[in-house]
Structures are given as C-alpha cells and as structure tokens.
Protein backbone atom coordinates (compact mmCIF):
# COMPACT_ATOMS: atom_id res chain seq x y z
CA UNK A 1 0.00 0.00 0.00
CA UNK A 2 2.62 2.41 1.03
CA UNK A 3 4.58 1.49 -2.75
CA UNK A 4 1.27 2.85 -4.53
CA UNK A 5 0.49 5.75 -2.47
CA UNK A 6 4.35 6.71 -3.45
CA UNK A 7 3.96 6.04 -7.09
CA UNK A 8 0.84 7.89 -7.43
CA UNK A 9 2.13 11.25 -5.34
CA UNK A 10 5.40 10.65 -7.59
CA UNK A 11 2.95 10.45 -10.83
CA UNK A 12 1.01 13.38 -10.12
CA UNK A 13 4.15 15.62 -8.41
CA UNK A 14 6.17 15.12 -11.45
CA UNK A 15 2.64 15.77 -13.54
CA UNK A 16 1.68 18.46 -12.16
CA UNK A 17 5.43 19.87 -12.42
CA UNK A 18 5.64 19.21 -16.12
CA UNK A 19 1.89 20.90 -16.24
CA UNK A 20 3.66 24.10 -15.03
CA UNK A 21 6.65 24.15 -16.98
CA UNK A 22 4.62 23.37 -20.24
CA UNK A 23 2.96 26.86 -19.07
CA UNK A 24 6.27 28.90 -18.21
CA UNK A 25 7.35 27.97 -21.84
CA UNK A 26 4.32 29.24 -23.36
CA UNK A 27 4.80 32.45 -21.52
CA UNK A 28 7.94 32.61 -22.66
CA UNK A 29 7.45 31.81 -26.26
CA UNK A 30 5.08 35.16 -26.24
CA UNK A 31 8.05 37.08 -26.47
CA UNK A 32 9.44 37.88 -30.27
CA UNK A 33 12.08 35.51 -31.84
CA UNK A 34 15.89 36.20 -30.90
CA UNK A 35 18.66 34.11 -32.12
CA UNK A 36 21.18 33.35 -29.30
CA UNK A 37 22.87 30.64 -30.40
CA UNK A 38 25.94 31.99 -31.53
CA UNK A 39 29.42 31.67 -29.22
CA UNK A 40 28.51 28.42 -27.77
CA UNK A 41 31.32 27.82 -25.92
CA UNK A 42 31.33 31.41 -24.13
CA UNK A 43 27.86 30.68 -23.26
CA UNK A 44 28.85 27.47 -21.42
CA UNK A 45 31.63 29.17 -19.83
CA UNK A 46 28.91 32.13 -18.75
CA UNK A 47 26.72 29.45 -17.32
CA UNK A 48 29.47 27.95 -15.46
CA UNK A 49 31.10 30.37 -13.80
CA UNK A 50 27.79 32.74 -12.79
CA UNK A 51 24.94 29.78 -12.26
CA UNK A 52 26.61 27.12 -11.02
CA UNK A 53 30.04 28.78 -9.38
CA UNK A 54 27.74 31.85 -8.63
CA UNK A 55 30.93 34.14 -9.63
CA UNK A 56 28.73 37.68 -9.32
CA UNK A 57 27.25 36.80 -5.87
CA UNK A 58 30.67 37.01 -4.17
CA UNK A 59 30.91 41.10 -4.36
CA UNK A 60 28.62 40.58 -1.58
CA UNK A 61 30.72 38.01 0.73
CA UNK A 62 28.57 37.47 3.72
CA UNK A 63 24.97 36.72 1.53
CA UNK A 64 27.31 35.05 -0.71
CA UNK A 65 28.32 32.46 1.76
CA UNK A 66 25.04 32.43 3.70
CA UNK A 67 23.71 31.35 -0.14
CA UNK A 68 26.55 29.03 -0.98
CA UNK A 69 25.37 27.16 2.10
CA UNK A 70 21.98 26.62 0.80
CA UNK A 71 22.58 26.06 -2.67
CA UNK A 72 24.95 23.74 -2.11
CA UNK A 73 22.60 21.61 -0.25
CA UNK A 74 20.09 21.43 -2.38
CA UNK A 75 22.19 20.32 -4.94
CA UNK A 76 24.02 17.82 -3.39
CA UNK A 77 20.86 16.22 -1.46
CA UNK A 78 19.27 15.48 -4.90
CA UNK A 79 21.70 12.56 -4.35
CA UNK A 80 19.62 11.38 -1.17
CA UNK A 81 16.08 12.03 -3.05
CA UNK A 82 17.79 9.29 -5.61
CA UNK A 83 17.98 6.61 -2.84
CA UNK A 84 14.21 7.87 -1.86
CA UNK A 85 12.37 7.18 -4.85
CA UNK A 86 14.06 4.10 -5.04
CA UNK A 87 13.29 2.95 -1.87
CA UNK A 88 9.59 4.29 -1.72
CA UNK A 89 8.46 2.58 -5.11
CA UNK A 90 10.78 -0.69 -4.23
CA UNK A 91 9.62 -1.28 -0.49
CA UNK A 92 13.63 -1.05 0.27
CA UNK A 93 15.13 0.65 3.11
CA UNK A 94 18.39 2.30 2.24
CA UNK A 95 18.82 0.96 -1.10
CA UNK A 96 22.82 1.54 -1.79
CA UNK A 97 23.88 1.55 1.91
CA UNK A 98 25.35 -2.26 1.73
CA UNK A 99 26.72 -1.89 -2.11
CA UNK A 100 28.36 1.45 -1.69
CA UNK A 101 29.65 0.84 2.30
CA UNK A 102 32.12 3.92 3.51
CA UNK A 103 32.05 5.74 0.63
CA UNK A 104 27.97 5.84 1.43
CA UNK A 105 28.36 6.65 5.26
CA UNK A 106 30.78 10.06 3.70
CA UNK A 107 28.48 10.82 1.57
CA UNK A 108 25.14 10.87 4.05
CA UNK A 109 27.31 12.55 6.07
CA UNK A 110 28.21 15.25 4.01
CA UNK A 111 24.87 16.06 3.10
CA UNK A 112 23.93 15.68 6.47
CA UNK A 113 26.60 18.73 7.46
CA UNK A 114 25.16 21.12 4.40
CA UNK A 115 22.16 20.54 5.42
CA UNK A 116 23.17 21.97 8.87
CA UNK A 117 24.74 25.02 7.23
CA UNK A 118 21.64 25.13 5.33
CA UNK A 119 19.94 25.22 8.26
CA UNK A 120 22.08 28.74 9.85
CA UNK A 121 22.23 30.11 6.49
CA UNK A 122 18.34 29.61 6.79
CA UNK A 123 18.22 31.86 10.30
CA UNK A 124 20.34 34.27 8.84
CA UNK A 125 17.93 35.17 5.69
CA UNK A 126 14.53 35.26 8.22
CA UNK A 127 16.72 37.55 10.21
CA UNK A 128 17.86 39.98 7.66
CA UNK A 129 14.68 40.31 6.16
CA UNK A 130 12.30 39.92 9.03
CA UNK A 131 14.61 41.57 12.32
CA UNK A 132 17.41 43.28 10.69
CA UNK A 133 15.08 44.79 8.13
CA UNK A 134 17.80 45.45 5.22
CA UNK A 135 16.46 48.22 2.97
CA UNK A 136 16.66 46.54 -0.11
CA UNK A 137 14.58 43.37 1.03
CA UNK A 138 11.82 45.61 2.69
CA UNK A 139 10.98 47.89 -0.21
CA UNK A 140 7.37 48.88 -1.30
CA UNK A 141 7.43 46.50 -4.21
CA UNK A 142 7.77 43.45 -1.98
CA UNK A 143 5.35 44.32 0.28
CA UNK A 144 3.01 41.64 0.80
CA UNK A 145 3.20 38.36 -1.30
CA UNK A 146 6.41 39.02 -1.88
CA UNK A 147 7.53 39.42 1.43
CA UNK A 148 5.56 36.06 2.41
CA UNK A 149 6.79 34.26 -0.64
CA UNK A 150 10.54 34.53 0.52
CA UNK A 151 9.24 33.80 4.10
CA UNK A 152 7.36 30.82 3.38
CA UNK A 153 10.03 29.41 1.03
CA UNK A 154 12.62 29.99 4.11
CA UNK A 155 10.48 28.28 6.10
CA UNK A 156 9.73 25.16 4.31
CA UNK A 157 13.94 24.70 4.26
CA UNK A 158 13.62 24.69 7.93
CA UNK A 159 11.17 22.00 7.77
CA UNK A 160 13.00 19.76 5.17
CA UNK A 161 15.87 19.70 7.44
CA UNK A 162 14.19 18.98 10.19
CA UNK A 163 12.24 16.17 8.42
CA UNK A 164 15.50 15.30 7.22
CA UNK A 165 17.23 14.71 11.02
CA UNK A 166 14.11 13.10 12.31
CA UNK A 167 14.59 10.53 9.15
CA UNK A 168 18.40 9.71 10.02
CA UNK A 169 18.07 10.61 13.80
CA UNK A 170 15.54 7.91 14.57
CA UNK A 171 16.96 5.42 12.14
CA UNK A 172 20.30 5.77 14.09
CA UNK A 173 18.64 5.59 17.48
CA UNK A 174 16.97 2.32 16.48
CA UNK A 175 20.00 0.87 15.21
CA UNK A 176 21.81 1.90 18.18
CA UNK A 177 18.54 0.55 20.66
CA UNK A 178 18.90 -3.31 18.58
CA UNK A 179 22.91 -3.83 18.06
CA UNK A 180 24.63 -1.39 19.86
CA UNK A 181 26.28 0.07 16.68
CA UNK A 182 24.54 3.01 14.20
CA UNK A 183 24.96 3.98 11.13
CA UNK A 184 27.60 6.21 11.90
CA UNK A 185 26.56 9.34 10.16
CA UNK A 186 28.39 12.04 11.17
CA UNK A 187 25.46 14.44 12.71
CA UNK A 188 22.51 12.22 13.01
CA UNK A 189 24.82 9.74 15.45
CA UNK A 190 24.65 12.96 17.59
CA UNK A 191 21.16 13.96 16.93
CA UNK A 192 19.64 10.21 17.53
CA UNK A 193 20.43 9.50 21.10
CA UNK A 194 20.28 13.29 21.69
CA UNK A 195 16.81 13.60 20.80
CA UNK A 196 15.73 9.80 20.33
CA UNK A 197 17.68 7.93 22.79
CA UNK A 198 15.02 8.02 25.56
CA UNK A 199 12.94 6.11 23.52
CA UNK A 200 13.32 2.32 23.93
CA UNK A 201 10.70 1.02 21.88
CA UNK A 202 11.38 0.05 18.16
CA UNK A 203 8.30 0.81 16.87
CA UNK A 204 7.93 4.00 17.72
CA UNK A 205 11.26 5.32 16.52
CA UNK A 206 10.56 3.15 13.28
CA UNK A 207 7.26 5.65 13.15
CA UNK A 208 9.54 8.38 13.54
CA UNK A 209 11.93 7.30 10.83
CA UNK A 210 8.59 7.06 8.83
CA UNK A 211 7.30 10.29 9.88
CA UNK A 212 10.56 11.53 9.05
CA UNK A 213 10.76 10.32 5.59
CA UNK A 214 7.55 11.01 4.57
CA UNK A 215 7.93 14.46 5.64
CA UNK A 216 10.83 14.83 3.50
CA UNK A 217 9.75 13.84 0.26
CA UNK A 218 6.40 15.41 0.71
CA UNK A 219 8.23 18.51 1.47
CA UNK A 220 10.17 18.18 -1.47
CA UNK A 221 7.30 17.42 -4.14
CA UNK A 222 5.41 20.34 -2.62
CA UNK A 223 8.76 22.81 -2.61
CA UNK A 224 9.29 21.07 -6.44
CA UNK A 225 5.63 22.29 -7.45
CA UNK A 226 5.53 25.54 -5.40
CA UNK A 227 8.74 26.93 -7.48
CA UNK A 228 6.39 27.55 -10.43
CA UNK A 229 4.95 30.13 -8.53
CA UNK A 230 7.70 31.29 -6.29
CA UNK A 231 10.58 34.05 -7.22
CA UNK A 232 12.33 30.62 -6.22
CA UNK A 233 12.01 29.88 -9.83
CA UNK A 234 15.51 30.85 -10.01
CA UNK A 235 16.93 27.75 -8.60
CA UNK A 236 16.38 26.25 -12.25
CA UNK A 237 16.02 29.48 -14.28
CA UNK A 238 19.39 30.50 -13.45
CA UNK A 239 21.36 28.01 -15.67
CA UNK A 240 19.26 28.68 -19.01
CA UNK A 241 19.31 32.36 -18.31
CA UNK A 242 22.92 32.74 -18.08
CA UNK A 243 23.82 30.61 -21.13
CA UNK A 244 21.77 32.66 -23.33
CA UNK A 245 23.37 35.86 -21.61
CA UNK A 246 24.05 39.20 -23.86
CA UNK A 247 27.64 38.50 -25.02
CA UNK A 248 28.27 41.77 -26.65
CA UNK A 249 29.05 44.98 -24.40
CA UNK A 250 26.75 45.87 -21.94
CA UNK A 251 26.56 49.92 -23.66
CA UNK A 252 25.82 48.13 -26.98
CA UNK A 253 22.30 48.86 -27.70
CA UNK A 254 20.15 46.85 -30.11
CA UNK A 255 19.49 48.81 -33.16
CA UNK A 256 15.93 47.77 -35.26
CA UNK A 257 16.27 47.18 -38.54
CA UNK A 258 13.69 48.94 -40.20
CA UNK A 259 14.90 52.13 -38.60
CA UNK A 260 18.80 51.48 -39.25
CA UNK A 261 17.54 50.94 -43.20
CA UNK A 262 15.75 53.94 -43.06
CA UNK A 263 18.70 55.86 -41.66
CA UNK A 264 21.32 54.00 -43.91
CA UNK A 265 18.59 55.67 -47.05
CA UNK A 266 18.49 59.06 -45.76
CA UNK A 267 22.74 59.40 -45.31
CA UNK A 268 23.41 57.36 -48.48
CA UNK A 269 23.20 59.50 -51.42
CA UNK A 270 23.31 56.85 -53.63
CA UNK A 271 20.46 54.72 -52.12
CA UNK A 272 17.74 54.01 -54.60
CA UNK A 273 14.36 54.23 -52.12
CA UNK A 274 12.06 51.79 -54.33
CA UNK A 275 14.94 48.78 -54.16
CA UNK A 276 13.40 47.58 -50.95
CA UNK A 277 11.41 44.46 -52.16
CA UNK A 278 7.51 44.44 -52.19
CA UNK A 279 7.31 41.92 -49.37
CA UNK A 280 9.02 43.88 -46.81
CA UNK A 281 6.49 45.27 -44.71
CA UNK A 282 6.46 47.92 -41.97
CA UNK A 283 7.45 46.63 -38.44
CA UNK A 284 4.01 45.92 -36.09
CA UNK A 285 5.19 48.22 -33.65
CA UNK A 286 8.59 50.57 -32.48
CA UNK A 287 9.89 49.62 -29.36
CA UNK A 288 7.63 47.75 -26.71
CA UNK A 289 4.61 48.39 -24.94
CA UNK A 290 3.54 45.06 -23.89
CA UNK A 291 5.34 41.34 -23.05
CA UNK A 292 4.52 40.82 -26.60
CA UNK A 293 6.65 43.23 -27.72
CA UNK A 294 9.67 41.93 -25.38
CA UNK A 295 11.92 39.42 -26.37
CA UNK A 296 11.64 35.98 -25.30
CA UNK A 297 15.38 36.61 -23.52
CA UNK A 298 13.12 39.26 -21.70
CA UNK A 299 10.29 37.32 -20.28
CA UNK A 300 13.01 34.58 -19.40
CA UNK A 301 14.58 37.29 -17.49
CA UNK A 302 11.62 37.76 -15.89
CA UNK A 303 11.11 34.18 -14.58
CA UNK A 304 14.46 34.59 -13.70
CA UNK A 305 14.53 37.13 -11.10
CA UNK A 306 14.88 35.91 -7.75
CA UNK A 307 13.75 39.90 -6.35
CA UNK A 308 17.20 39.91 -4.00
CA UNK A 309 17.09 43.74 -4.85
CA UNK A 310 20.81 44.03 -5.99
CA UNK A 311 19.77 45.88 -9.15
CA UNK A 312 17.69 48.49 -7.06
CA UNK A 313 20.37 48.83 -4.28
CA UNK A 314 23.15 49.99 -7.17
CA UNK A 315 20.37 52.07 -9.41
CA UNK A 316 21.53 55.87 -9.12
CA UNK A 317 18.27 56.58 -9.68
CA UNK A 318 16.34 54.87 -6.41
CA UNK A 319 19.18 56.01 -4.60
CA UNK A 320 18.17 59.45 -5.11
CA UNK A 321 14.74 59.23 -4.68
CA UNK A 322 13.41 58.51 -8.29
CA UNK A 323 10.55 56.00 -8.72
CA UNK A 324 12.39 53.59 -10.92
CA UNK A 325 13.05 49.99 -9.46
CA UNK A 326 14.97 48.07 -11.71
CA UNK A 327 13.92 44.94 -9.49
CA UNK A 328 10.03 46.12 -9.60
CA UNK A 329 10.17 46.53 -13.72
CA UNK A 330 11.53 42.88 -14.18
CA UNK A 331 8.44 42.06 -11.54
CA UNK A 332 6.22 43.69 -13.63
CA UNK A 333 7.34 42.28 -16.57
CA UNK A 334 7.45 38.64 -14.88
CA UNK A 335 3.15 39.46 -13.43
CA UNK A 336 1.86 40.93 -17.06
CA UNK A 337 3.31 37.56 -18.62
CA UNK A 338 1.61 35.25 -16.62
CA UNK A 339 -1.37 37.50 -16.63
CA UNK A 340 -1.78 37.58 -20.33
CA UNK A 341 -0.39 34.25 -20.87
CA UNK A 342 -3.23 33.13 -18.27
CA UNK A 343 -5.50 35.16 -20.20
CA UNK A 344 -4.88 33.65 -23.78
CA UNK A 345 -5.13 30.55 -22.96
CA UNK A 346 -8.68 30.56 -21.74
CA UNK A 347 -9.39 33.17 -24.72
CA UNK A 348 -7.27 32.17 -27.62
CA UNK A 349 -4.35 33.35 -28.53
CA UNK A 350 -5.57 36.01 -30.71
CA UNK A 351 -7.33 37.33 -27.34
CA UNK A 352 -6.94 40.63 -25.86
CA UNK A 353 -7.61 41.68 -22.41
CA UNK A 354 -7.44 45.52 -23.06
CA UNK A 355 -4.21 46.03 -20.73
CA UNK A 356 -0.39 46.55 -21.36
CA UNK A 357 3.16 46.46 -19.55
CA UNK A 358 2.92 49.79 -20.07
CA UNK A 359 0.60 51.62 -18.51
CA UNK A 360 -1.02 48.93 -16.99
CA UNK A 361 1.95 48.20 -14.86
CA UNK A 362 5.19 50.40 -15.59
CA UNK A 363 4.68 54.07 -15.86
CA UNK A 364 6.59 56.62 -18.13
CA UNK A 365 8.04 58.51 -14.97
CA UNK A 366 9.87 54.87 -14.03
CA UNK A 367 10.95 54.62 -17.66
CA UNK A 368 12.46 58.21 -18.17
CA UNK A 369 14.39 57.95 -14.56
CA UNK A 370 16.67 55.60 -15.90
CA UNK A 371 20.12 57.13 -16.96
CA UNK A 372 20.91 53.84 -18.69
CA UNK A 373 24.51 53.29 -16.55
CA UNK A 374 24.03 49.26 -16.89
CA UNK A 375 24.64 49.12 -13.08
CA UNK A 376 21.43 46.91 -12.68
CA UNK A 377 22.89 44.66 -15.12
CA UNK A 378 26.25 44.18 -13.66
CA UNK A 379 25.05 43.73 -10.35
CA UNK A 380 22.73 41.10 -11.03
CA UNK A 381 23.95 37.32 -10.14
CA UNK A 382 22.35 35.94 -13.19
CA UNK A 383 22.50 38.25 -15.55
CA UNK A 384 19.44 39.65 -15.96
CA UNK A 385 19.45 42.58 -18.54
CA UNK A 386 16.44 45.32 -16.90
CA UNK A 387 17.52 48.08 -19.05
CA UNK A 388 16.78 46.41 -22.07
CA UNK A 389 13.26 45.85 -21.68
CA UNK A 390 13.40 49.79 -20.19
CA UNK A 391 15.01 50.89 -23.77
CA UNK A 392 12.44 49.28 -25.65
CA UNK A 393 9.54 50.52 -23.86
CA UNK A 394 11.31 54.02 -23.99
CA UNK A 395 11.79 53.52 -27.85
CA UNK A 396 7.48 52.70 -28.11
CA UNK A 397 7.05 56.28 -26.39
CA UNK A 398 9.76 58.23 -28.41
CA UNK A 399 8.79 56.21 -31.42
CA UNK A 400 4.83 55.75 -31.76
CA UNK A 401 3.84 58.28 -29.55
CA UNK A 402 5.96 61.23 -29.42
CA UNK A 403 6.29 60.94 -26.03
CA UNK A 404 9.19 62.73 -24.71
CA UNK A 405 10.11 64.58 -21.53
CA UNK A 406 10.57 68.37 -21.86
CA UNK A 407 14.09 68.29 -20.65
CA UNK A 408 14.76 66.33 -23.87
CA UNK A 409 12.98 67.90 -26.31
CA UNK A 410 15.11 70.84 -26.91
CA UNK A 411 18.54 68.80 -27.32
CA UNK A 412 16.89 65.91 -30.11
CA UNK A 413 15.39 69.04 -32.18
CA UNK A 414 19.38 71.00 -31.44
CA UNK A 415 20.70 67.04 -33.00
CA UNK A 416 18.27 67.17 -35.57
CA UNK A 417 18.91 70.76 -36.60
CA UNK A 418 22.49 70.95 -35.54
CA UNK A 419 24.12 68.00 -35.25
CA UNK A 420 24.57 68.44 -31.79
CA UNK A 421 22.76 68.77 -28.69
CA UNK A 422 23.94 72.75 -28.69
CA UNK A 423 22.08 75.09 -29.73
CA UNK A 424 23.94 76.77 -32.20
CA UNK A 425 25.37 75.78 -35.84
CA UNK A 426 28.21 73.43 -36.26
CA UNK A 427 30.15 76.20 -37.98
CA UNK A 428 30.42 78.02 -34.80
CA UNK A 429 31.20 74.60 -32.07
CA UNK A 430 34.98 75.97 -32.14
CA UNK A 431 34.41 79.83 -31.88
CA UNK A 432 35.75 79.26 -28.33
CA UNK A 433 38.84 78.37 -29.28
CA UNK A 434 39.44 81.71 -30.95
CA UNK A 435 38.56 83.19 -27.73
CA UNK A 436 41.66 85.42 -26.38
C-alpha cells in the first residue's frame, strides 16, 4: 500500500510539475524571436562560472556564503532524493547503503553537514529580512506576497531539514537501541540519542523514521511544485538564463532594422528608395509596450529574477529618490506575462484583455528615470538585462507616440537641426577656441 500511495504522489508531483513548466514555456514563447545561439562555448563558460560557481554573488561576501550554504545543499541532497524514490516505489530501506559501504556513510554525512549550514544560512535570511530589516529586502514592491513568498520558502527549508534529522536521527537511534552500533553518520549519530535515545521502543522510533521520511519527500514534491509560482524559480532558471546571456558589451544597444535601413537611405546619397522588395512590410510596432513586444530573452529574465534587490540597491536613480526599481520593472514584466499568458489561454491566442506592460503596470516617470549606466545589469547574479526591456519601452514612447520629456525635447530638435545637442550651428562649435 505504502509502494502505490508513493507512485501515485510521484505520478502526479512530477505531472503536475511538467503541467507548469509546459505553461512557463508558453509564456515565454510570447516574447518575439531572438537568435542566441551563436558563441557556444562562451555561453557554457557564462553558465558555469555565474549559475553554477555563482561568480557575481561574491561582491557581496557574507549573503554570498550564507547562499553558498543553501545552494549547495540542495544540490548535493538530490543525491539522497535518488535513494528515496528508489526505496519508496521498491519497499527497500536504504537501497545503496550495503553496495556502496564507507564511501555511502561520507556521503550521508556530508549532506547531512550542508544541510546543517543550510539550516544557519536559513536563520540568517529570516533575520535579515524579518529583524534586521535590510532596505533593499523591505521595499514597497515586496510588500506583501512578496515578502511572504521569501518567508514561506525559508520556512519550508527549515522543515526539510528537520524532516531530514528526524529521518536519520531515529533510524540511528533504532540501530543503536537493537545492536549497539549506528549507522555512523556524522550528525545524526549525535542527533539520535540526543533527541531519540530516551525512547526504547522500536516501533515507535521506526514511526519516527517514517514520519521523518515522509515528511521529507512530501516537502520536497510540494517545494518542487511551489517553485512555479515562487521568485524561487531561479533555482532552475538561473542556468538557461545565463547561457543565453548578452555576449556583446553591456553599452551596446540593439538597433531595429527597419529604422537602421531607413537611416542607412536618408545618409546614403546613392540609395535608390524603391529597391526595398515588395514583401518587406512595416514593423508591427517601435519599441515595446507590452510582453509581446519583449523578447523571449526578456520574459526569461523575468522568470528569472529571484527579487534579491541588488539591481535596485546599485540604481543611481532609487538612490536618489526617483521611482524607478529596476527589481520592480523585471516584476512587472514577470506578473503581465503570466497574466496575459493566463488570459490567452482561456481566450485564444488572438485574445486581448485591453491592458499593457505599459501603462497597466510600468509608468513613463519609471521609464524616463533611468540614466541607462548598466549598473542593474552588472550587479545582477544571473544576468538579468532590466535596461533592455526599459530601452524598448522608452523607444514605443519616443517612437509611436511622441512621447518625450521636456528636458529632452530641446537637445533631439538641437541634433536634428544641428548635429549636436547645442544650440547653435556646427560652424560656430569651435568659436571658443578663438577666444583670447
């Protein structure tokens, strides 16, 4: 009985997973084409060094190491959760303990002492965001879900350990209770006669052990289908995201094509204006005003985000006061996706719900605050490009609109009359020089 009920919560976990990815990609995939498969092996290099060697988090030292703790952990306990599906749909009890001998007691052990770093790094992140109140983790954008997402998420690592130490604790007690001898794990040989070794009945640490085990892979299959709709989404994001990174320089803005031909025409003499062919057509739209309009490198970015605030903490622009958030645009972004994405696929994918990224969600004053200094982008430990999807909703406003901030309007029609953003004639830039 116990075999079943674990194959059918495996089934439907893994289901019900799969269900959720299938809709993350179709979220994504509402974002325009964008060929990043060039450089291959500077991508894998990218992905090694910032997702898995998390290179960028170490400018930060202390959250860097309080991370490393936890990340390292959950990768290396995916090892356990091996042994645990194999022993819940086989009816075994430590599957690999008797064919893999020392090198298995090291290895339980080592996971067991991540998971106790895991376990401090855990206090420290409920007590910088919840006691120390750090400024960047207790900004108006998180308030709310947000805040209770990275709560809960912390909190459910607290309970997978524990789950984790009842498991092995109780398992080591009882071994200890019958021949005298334990496993000899290196902190649940501790924890089981600390905790369990008043017990001298079989069964009931056997229960525990149970309770124990269960707990743990329940926690796991409902941490594995919360991500979906957790910032958390990271943990897996985080490797896709940085291979298909922006390789060129971070000041190198993307140029459309339409508007680069139409320049190239106007500066050529020699351009013949009817040699475009008939079938080129006029772009749908300049710039971006909804997800749509994005990139599908954009609304990855999006899913991406793990809302640590390191982007907003380094913006000159929040640090002065200004409205823009780099962190609450690539929010945005990330709640508009799944909105529409939502939207169209109880609609149709022609559907429209009357709403926008912009507008709806980002407004202009946001938008024209950025002085487009890339610090947001070379703060962030996975890459994440905000200032891109800020360009091309700037671009839509310039562009379609003719929306442009007073303080700008004088210098483009100076660049468009003069050349440059002064206003007077190019044949007078050096009078100054002739200045006694």
């Amino acid at each position: 009985m116990q075999q079943l009920l674990f194959g059918v919560l495996t089934l439907f976990s893994f289901g019900f997973f799969a269900f959720n990815l299938r809709k993350i990609s179709q979220n994504i995939h509402l974002g325009q084409a964008l060929d990043r498969s060039d450089n291959k092996a500077e991508r894998w290099r990218t992905m090694l060094l910032v997702a898995l060697g998390q290179k960028k988090m170490f400018s930060r030292p202390i959250p860097a190491l309080l991370h490393l703790a936890l990340y390292s952990a959950f990768v290396i306990t995916q090892i356990e959760l091996i042994e645990i599906l194999v022993d819940g749909l086989s009816g075994s009890h430590r599957f690999f303990q008797d064919s893999l001998g020392a090198f298995y007691t090291f290895m339980i052990s080592f996971i067991e002492l991540l998971s106790v770093l895991a376990f401090f790094g855990t206090l420290a992140f409920l007590a910088r965001r919840n006691m120390l109140k750090l400024p960047r983790l207790n900004m108006k954008e998180l308030a709310g879900w947000p805040t209770q997402d990275a709560n809960l998420i912390l909190i459910m690592e607290i309970v997978l350990i524990a789950c984790i130490f009842t498991m092995n604790g109780a398992d080591e007690a009882a071994l200890q209770l019958k021949s005298k001898s334990g496993n000899g794990f290196l902190i649940s040989s501790i924890v089981g006669p600390l905790f369990f070794g008043s017990i001298q009945d079989l069964h009931t640490l056997h229960l525990l052990e149970q309770i124990g085990w269960w707990g743990h892979i329940i926690m796991v299959y409902t941490f594995m289908n919360y991500l979906p709709y957790s910032k958390h989404l990271h943990i897996f994001m985080a490797f896709p995201n940085t291979y298909y990174s922006k390789l060129e320089p971070k000041g190198q803005f993307t140029n459309m094509q339409s508007v680069t031909n139409e320049v190239k025409l106007m500066l050529d003499p020699n351009a013949d204006p009817y040699a475009a062919a008939p079938t080129d057509a006029a772009p749908a739209r300049f710039g971006a005003k909804d997800v749509t309009d994005l990139t599908w490198k954009n609304l990855m970015d999006a899913y991406s985000c793990t809302e640590c605030g390191r982007c907003t903490s380094a913006c000159p622009a929040n640090t002065t006061g200004k409205l823009l958030s780099p962190r609450k645009i690539m929010m945005d972004t990330r709640d508009r996706m799944v909105e529409l994405g939502d939207f169209k696929r109880k609609n149709g994918p022609d559907a429209e719900d009357g709403k926008s990224l912009l507008g709806s969600y980002i407004t202009e004053e946001e938008l024209w605050a950025c002085t487009s200094c890339n610090a947001c982008v070379q703060e962030c430990p996975v890459n994440i490009d905000p200032l891109s999807i800020i360009i091309d909703l700037r671009r839509f406003l310039v562009m379609e609109e003719s929306k442009v901030p007073t303080e700008l309007t004088g210098m483009l029609t100076n660049i468009e009359n003069n050349g440059a953003p002064w206003q007077f004639a190019a044949t007078e830039r050096l009078n100054w020089a002739n200045e006694d």
